[in-house]
C-alpha atoms as a PDB file:
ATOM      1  CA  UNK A   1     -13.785  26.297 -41.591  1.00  0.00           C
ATOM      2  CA  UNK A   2     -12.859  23.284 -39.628  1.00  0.00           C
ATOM      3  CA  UNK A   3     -13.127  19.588 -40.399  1.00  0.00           C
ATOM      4  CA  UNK A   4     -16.323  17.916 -38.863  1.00  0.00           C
ATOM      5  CA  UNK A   5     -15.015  15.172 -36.188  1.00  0.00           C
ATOM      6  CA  UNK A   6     -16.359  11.809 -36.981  1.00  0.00           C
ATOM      7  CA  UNK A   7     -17.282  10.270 -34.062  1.00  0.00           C
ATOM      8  CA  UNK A   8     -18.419   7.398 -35.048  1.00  0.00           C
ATOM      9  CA  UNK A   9     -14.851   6.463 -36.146  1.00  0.00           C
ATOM     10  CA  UNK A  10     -13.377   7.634 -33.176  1.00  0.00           C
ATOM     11  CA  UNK A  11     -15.476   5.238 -31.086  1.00  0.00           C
ATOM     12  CA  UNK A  12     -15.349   3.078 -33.431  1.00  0.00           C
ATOM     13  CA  UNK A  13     -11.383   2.959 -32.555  1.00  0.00           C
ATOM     14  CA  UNK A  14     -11.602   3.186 -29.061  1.00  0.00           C
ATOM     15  CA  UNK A  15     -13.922   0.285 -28.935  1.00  0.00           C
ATOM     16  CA  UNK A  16     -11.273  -1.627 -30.897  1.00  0.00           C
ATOM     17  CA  UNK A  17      -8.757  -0.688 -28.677  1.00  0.00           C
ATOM     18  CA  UNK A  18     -10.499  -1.722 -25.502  1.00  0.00           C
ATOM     19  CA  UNK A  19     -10.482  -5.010 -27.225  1.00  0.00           C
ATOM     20  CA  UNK A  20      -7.838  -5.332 -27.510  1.00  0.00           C
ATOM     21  CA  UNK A  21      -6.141  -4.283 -24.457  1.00  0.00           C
ATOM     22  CA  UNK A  22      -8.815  -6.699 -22.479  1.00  0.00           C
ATOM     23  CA  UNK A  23      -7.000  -9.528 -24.893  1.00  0.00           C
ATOM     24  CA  UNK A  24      -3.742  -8.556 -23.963  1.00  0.00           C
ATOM     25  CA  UNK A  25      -4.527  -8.356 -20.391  1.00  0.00           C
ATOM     26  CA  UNK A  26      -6.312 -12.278 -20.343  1.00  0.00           C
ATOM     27  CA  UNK A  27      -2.623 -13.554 -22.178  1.00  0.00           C
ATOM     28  CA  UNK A  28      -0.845 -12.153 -19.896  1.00  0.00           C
ATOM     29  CA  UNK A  29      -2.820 -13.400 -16.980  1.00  0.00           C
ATOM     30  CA  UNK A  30      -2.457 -16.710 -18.705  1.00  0.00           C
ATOM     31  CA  UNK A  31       0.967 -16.037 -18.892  1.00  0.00           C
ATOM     32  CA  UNK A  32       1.205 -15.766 -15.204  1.00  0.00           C
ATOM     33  CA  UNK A  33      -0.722 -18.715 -13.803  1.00  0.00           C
ATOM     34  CA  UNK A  34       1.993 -20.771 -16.358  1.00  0.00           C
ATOM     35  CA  UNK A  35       4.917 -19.087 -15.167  1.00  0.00           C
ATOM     36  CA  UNK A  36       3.970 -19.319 -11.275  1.00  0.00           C
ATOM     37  CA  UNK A  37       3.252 -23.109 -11.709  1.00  0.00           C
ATOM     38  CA  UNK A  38      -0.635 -22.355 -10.683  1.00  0.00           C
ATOM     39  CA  UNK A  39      -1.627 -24.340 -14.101  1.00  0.00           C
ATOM     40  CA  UNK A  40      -0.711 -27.401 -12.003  1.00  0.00           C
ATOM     41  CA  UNK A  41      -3.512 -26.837  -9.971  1.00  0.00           C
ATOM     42  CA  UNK A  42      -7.321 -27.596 -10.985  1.00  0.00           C
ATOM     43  CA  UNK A  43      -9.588 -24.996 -12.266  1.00  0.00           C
ATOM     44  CA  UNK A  44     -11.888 -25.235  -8.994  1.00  0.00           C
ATOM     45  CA  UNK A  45      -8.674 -24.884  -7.104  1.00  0.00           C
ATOM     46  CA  UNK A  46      -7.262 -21.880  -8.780  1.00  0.00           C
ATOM     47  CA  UNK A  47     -10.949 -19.732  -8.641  1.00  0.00           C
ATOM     48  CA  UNK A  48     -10.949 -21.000  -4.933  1.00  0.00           C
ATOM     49  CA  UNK A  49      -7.836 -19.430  -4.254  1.00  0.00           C
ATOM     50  CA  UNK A  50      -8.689 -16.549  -6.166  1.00  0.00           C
ATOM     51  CA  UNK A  51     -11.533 -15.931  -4.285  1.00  0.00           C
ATOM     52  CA  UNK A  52     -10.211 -16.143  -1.514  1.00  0.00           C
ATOM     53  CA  UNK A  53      -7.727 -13.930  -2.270  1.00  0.00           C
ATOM     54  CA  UNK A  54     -10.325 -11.143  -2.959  1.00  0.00           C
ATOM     55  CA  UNK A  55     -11.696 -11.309   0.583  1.00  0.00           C
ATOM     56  CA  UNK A  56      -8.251 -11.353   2.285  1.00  0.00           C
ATOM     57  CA  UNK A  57      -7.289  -8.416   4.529  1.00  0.00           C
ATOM     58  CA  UNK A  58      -4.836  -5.816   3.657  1.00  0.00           C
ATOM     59  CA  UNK A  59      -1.710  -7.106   5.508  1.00  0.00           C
ATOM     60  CA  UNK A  60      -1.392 -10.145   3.768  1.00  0.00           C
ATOM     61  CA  UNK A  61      -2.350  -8.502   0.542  1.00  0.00           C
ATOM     62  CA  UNK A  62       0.775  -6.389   1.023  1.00  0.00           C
ATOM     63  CA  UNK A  63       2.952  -9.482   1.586  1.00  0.00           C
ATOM     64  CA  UNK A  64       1.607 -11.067  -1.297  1.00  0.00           C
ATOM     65  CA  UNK A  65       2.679  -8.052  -3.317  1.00  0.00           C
ATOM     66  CA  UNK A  66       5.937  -8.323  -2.225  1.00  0.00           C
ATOM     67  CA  UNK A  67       6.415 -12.177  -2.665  1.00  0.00           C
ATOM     68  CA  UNK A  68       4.913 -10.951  -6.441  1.00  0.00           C
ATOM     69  CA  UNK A  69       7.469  -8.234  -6.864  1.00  0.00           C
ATOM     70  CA  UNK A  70      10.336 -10.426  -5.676  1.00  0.00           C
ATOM     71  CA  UNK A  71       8.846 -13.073  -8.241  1.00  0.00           C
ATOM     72  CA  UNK A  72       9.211 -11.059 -11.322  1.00  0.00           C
ATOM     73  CA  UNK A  73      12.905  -9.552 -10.190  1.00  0.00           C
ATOM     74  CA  UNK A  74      13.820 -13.196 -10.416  1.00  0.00           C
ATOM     75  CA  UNK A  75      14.875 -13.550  -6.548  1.00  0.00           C
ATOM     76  CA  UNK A  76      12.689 -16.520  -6.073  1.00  0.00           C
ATOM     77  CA  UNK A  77      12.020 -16.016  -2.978  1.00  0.00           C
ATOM     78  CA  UNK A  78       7.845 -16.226  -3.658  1.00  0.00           C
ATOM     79  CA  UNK A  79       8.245 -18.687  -6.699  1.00  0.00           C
ATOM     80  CA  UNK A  80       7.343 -22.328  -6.666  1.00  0.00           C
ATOM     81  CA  UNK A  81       9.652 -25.303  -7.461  1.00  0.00           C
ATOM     82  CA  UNK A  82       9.854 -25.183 -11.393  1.00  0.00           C
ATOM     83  CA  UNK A  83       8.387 -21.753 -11.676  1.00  0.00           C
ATOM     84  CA  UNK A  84      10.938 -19.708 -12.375  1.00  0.00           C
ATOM     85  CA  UNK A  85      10.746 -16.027 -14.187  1.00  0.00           C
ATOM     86  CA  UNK A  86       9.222 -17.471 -17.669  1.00  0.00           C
ATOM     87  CA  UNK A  87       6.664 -14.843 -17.987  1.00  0.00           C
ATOM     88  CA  UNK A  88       8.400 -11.544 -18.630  1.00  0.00           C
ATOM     89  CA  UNK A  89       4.932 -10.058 -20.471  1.00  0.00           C
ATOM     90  CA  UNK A  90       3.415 -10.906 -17.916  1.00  0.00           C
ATOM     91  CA  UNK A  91       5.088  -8.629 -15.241  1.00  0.00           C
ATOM     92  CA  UNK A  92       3.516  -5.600 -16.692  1.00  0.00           C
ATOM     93  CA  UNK A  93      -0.080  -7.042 -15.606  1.00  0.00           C
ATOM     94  CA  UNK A  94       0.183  -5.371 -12.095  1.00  0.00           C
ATOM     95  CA  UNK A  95      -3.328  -6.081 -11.514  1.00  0.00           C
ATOM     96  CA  UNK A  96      -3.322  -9.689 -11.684  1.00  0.00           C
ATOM     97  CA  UNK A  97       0.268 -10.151  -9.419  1.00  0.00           C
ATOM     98  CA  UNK A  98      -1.056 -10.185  -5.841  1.00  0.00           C
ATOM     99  CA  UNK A  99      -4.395 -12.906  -5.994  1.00  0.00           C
ATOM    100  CA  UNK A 100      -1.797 -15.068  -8.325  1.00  0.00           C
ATOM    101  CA  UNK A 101       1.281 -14.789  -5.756  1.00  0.00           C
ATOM    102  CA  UNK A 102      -0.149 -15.694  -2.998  1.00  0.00           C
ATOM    103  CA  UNK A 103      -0.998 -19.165  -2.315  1.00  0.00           C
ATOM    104  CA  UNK A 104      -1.509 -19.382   1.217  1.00  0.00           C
ATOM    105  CA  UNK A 105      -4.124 -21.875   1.363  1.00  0.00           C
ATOM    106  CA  UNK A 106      -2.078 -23.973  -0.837  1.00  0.00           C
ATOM    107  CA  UNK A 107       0.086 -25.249   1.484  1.00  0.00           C
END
């Protein structure tokens, strides 16, 4: 005969690892507005750039991606005076590299 599954355990476990995945995914976006000098910038600024960032068109999405990727190989191409590859966690938050990268309206 087999074992009954407890399910409420096994939710019970995948609720706790949600958690803490969504934790580990906020650090490292912390991580990254640190490491690309962004904390420099107010909190109004830094949602305002953000937001705009959401309602930018593809093409400059892409180059922000690559300014992004170029960040974390360390060619500083994309990265801002003083910001230089000091978030090395951070790189494997994909989803939070293009809004962060690009700063266009920063200029």
């Amino acid at each position: 005969m087999r074992k009954p599954r407890d399910f409420d355990a096994e939710l019970q476990a995948l609720t706790d690892k949600a958690k803490m995945l969504k934790t580990k995914k906020q650090g490292q976006l912390g991580e990254l507005v640190v490491a690309t000098g962004a904390s420099a910038m107010s909190i109004e600024q830094l949602a305002g750039a953000l937001l705009d960032a959401i309602a930018a068109d593809a093409s400059r999405k892409e180059a922000w991606r690559k300014s992004g990727a170029a960040f974390f190989r360390g060619d500083g191409a994309s990265a801002r005076p003083g910001a230089r590859r000091g978030a090395g966690s951070a790189s494997a938050s994909g989803a939070g590299t293009p809004p962060t990268s690009g700063e266009g309206s920063a200029a």
